[in-house]
PDB file of N, CA and C in Angstrom:
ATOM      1  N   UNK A   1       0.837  -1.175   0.000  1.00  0.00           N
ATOM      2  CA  UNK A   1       0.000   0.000   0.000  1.00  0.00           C
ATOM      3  C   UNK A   1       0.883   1.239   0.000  1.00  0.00           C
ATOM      4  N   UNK A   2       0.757   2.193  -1.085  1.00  0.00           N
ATOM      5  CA  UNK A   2       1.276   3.347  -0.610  1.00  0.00           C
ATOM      6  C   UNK A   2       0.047   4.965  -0.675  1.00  0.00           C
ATOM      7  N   UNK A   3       0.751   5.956  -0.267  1.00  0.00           N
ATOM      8  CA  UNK A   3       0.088   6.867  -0.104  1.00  0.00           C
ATOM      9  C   UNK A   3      -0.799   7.173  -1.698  1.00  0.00           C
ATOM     10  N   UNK A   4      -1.677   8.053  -1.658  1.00  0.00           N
ATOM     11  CA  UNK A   4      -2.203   8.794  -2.949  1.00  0.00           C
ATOM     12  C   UNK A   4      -1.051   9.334  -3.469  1.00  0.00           C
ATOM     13  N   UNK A   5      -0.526  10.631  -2.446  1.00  0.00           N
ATOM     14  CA  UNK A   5       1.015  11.079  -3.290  1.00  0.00           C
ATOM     15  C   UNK A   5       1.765  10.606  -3.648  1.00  0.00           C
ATOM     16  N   UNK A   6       2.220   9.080  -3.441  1.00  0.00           N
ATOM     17  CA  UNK A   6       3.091   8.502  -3.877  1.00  0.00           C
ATOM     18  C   UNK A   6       2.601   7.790  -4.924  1.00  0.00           C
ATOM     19  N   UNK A   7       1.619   7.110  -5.423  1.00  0.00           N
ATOM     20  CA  UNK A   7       1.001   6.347  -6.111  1.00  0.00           C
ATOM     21  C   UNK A   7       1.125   7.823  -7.459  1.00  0.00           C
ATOM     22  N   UNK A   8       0.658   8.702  -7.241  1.00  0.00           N
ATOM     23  CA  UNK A   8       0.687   9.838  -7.998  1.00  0.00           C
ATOM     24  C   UNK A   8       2.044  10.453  -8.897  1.00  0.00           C
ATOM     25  N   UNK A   9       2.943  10.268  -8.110  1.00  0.00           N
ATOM     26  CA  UNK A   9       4.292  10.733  -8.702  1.00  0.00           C
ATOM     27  C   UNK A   9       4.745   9.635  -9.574  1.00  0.00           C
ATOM     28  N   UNK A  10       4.826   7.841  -8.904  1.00  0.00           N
ATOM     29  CA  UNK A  10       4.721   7.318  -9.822  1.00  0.00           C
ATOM     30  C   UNK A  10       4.249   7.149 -11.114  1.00  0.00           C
ATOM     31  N   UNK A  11       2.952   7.474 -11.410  1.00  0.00           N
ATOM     32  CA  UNK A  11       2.215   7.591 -12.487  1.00  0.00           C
ATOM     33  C   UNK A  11       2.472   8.920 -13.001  1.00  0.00           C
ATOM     34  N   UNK A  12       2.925  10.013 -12.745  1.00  0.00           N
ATOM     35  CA  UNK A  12       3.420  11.007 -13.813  1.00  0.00           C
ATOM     36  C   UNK A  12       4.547  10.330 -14.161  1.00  0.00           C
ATOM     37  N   UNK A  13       5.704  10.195 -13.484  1.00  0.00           N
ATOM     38  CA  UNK A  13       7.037   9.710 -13.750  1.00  0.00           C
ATOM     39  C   UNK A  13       6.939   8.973 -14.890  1.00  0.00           C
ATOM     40  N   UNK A  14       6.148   7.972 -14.799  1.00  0.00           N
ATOM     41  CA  UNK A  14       5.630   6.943 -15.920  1.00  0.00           C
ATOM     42  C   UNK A  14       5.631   7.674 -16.936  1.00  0.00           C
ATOM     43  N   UNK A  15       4.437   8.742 -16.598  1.00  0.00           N
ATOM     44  CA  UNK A  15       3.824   9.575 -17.890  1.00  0.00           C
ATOM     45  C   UNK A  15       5.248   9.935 -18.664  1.00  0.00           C
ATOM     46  N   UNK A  16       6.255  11.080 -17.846  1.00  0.00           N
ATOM     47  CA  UNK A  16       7.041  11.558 -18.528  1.00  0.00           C
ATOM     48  C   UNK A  16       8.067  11.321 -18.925  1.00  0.00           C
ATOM     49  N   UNK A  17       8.431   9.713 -18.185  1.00  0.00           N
ATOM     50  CA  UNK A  17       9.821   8.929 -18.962  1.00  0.00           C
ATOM     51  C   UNK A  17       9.196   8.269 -19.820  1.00  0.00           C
ATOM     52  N   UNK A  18       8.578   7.393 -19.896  1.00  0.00           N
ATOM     53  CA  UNK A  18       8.126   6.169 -20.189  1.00  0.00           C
ATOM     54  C   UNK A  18       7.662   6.824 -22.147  1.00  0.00           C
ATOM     55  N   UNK A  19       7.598   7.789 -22.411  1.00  0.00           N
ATOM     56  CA  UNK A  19       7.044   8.295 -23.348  1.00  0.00           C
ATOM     57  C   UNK A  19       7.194   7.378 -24.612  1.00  0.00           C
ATOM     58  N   UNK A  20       7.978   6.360 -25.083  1.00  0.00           N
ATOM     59  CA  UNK A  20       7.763   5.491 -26.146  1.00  0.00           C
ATOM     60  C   UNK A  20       7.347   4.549 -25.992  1.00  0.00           C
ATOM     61  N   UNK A  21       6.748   3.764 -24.637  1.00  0.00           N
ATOM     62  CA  UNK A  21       6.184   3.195 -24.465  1.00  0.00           C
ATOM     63  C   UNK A  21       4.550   2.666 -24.715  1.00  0.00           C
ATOM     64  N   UNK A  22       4.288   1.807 -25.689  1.00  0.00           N
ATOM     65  CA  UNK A  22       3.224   1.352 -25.880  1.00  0.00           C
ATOM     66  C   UNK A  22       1.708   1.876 -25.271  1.00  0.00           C
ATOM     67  N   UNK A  23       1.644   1.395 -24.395  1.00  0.00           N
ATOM     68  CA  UNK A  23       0.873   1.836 -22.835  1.00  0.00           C
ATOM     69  C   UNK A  23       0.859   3.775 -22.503  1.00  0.00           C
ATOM     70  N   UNK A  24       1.917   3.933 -22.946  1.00  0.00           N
ATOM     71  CA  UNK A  24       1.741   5.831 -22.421  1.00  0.00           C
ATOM     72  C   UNK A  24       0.767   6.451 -22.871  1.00  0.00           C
ATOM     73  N   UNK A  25      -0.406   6.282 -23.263  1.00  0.00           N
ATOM     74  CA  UNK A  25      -1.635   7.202 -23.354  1.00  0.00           C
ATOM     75  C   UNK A  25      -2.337   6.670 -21.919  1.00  0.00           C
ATOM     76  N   UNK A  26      -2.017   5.693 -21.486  1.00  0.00           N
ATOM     77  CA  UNK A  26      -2.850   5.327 -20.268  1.00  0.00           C
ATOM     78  C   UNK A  26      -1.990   5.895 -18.710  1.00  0.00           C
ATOM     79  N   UNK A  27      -1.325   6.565 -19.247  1.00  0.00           N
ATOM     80  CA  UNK A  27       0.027   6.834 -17.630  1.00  0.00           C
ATOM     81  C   UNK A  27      -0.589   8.393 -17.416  1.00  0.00           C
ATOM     82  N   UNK A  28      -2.261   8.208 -16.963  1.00  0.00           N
ATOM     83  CA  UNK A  28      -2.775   9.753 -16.569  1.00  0.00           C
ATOM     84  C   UNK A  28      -3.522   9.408 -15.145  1.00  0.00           C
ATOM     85  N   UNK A  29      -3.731  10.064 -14.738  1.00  0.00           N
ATOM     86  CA  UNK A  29      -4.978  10.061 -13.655  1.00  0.00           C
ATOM     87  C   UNK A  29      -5.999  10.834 -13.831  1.00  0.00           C
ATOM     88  N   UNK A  30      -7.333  10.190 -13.075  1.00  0.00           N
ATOM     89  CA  UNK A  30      -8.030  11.314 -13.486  1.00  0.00           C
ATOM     90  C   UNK A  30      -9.110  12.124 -12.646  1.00  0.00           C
ATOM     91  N   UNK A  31      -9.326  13.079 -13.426  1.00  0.00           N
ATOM     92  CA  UNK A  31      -9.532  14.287 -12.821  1.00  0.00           C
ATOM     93  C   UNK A  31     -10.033  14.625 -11.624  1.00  0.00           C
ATOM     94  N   UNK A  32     -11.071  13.369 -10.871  1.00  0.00           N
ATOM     95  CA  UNK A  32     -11.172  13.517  -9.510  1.00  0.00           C
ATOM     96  C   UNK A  32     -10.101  13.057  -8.914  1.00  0.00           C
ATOM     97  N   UNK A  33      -8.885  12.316  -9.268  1.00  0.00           N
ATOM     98  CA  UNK A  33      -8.291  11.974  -8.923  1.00  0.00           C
ATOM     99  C   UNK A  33      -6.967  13.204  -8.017  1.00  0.00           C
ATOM    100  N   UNK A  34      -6.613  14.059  -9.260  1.00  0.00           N
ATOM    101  CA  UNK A  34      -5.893  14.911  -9.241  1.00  0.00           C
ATOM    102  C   UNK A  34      -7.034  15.963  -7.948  1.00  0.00           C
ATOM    103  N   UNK A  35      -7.948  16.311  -8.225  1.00  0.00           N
ATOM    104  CA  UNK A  35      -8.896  16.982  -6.969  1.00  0.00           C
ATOM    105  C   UNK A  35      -8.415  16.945  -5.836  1.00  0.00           C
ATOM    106  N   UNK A  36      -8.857  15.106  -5.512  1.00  0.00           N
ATOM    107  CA  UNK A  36      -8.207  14.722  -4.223  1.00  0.00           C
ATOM    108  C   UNK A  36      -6.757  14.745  -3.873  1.00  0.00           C
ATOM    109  N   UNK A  37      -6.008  14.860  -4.693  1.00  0.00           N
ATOM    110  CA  UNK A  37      -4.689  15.337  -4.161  1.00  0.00           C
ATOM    111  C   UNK A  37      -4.551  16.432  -3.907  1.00  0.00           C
ATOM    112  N   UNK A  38      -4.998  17.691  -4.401  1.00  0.00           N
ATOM    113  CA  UNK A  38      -5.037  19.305  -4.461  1.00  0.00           C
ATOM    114  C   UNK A  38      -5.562  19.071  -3.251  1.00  0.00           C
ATOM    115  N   UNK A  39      -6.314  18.603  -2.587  1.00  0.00           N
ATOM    116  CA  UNK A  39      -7.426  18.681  -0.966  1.00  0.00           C
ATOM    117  C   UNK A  39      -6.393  18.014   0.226  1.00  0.00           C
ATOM    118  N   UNK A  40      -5.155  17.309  -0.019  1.00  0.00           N
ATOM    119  CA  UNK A  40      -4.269  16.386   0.449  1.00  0.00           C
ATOM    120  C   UNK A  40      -4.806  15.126   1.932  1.00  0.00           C
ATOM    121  N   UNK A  41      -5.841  14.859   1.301  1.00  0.00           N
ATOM    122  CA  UNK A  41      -6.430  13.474   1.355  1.00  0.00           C
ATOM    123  C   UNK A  41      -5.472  12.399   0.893  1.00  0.00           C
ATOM    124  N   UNK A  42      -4.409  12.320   1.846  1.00  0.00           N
ATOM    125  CA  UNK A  42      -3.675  11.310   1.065  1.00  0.00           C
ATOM    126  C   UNK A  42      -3.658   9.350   1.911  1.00  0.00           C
ATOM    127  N   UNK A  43      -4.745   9.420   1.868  1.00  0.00           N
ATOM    128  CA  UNK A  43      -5.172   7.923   2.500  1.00  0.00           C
ATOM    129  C   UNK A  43      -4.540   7.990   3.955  1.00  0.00           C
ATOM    130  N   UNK A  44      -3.784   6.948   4.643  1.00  0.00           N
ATOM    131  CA  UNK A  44      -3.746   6.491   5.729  1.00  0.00           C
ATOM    132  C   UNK A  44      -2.940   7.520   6.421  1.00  0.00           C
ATOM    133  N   UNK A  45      -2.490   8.571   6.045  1.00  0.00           N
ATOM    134  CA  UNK A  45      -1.474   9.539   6.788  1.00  0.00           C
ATOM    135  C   UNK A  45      -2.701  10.494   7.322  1.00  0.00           C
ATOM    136  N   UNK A  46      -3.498  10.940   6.689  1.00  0.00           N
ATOM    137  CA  UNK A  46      -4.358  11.910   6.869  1.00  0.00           C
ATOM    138  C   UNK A  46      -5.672  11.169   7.401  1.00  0.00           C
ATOM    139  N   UNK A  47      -5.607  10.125   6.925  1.00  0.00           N
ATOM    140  CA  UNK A  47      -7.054   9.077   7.439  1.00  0.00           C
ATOM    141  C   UNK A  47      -8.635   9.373   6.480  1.00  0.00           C
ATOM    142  N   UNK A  48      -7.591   9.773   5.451  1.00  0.00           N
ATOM    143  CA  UNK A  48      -8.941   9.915   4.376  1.00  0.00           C
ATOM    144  C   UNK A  48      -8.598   9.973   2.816  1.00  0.00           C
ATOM    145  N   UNK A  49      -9.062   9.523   1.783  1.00  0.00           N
ATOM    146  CA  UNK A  49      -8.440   9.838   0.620  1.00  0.00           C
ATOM    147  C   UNK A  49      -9.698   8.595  -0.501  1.00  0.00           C
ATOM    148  N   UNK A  50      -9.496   7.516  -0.555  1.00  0.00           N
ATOM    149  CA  UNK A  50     -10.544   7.387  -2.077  1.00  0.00           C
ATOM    150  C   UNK A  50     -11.459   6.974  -0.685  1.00  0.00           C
ATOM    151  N   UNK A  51     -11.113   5.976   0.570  1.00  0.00           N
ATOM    152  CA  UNK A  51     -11.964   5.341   1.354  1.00  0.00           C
ATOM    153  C   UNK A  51     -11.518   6.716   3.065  1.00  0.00           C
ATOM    154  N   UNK A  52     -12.697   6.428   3.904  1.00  0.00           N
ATOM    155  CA  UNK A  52     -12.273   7.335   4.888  1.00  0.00           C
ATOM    156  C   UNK A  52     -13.304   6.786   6.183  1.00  0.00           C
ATOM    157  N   UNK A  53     -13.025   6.423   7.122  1.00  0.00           N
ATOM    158  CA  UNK A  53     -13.157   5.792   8.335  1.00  0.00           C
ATOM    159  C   UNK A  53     -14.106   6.719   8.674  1.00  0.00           C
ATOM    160  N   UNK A  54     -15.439   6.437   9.519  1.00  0.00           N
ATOM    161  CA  UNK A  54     -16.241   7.475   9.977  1.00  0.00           C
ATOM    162  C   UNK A  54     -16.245   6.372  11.317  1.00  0.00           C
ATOM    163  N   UNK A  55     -16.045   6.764  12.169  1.00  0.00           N
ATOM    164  CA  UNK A  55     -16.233   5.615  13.336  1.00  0.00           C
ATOM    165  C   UNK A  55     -15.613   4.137  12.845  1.00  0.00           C
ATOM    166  N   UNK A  56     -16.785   3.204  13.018  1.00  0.00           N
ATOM    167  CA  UNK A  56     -16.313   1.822  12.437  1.00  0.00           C
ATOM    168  C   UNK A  56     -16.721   1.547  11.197  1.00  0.00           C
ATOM    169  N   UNK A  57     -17.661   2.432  10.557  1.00  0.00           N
ATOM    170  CA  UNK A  57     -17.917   2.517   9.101  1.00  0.00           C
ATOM    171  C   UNK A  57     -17.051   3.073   7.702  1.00  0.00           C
ATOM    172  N   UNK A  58     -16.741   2.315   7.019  1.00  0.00           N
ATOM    173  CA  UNK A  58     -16.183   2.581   5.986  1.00  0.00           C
ATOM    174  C   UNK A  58     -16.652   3.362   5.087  1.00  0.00           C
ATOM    175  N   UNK A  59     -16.227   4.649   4.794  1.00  0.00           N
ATOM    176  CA  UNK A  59     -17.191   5.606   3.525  1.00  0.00           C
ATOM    177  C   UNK A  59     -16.038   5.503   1.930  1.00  0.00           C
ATOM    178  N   UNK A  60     -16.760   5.624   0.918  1.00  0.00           N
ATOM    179  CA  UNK A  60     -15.997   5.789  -0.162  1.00  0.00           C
ATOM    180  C   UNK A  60     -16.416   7.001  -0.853  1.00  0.00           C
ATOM    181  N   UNK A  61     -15.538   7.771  -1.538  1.00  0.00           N
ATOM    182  CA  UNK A  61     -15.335   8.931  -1.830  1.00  0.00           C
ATOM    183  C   UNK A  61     -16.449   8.285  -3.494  1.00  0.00           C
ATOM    184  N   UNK A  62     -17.143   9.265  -3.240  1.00  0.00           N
ATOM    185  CA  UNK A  62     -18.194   8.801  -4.683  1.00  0.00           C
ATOM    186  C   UNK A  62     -17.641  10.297  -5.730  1.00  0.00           C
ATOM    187  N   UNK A  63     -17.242   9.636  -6.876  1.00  0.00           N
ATOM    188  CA  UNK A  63     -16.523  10.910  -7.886  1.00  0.00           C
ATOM    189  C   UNK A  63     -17.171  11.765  -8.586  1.00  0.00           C
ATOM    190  N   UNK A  64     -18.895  11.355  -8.340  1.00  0.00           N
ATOM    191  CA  UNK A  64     -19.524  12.333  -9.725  1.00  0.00           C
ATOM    192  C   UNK A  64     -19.833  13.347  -8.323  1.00  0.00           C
ATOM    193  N   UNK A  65     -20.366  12.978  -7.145  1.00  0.00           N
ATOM    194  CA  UNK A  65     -20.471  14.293  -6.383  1.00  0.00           C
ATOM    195  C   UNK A  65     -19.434  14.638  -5.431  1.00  0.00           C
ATOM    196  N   UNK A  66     -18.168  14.372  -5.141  1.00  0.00           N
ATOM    197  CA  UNK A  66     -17.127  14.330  -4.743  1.00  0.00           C
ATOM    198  C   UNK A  66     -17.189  14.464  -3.201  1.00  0.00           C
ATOM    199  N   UNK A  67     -18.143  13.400  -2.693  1.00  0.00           N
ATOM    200  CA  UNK A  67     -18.311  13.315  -1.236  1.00  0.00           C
ATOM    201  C   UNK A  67     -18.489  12.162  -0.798  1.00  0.00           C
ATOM    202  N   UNK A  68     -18.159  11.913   0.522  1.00  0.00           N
ATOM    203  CA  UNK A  68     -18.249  10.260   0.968  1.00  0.00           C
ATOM    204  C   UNK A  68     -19.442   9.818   1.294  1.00  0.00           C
ATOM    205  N   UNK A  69     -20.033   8.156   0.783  1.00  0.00           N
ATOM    206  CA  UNK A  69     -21.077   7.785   1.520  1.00  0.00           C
ATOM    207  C   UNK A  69     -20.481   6.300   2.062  1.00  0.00           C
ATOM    208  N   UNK A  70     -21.307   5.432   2.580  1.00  0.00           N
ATOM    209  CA  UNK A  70     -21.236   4.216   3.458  1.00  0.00           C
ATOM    210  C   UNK A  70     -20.958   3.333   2.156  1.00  0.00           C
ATOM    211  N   UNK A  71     -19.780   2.980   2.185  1.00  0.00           N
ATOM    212  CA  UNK A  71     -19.277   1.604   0.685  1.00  0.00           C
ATOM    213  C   UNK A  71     -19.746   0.913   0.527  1.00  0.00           C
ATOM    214  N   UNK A  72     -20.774   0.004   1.629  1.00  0.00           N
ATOM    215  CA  UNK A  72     -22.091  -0.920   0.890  1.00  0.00           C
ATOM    216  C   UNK A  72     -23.502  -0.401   0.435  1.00  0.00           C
ATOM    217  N   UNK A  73     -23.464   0.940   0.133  1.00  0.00           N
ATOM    218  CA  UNK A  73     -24.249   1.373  -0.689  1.00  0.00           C
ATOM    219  C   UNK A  73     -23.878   0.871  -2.531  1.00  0.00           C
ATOM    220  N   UNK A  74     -25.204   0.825  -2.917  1.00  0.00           N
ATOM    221  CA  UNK A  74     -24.788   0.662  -4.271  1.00  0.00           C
ATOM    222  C   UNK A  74     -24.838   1.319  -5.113  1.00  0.00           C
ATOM    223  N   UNK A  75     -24.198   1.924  -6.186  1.00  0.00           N
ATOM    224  CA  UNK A  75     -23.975   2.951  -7.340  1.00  0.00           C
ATOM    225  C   UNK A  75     -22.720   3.180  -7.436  1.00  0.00           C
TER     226      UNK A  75
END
């Protein structure tokens, strides 16, 4: 497991060495993605980032309205 920021630098790095590589149209993240890093939600350091602990309930960051609900919800 690593952080969002770290998972993040990897995947530019990718983006910007990797450039003759087959695969390099796919070395992006996206755009809620980049959000949640600008907010520095970076998972287990901060205790929040795609998933985020509310007590003993697990919430997941839902991307079309960019707020958490309970992860055994469905949609």
């Amino acid at each position: 497991m690593v952080g969002l920021d770290v998972y993040s630098h990897v995947v530019n790095t990718m983006r910007d060495k990797l450039t003759m590589n087959a695969w390099h149209g796919y070395f992006a993240l996206p755009v809620w993605f980049n959000k949640l890093i600008e907010e520095v939600p970076l998972g287990q350091k901060t205790k929040r980032g795609v998933y985020k602990k509310v007590g003993k309930e697990i919430h997941v960051l839902d991307v079309a309205t960019h707020t958490y609900r309970l992860s055994r919800q469905g949609g």
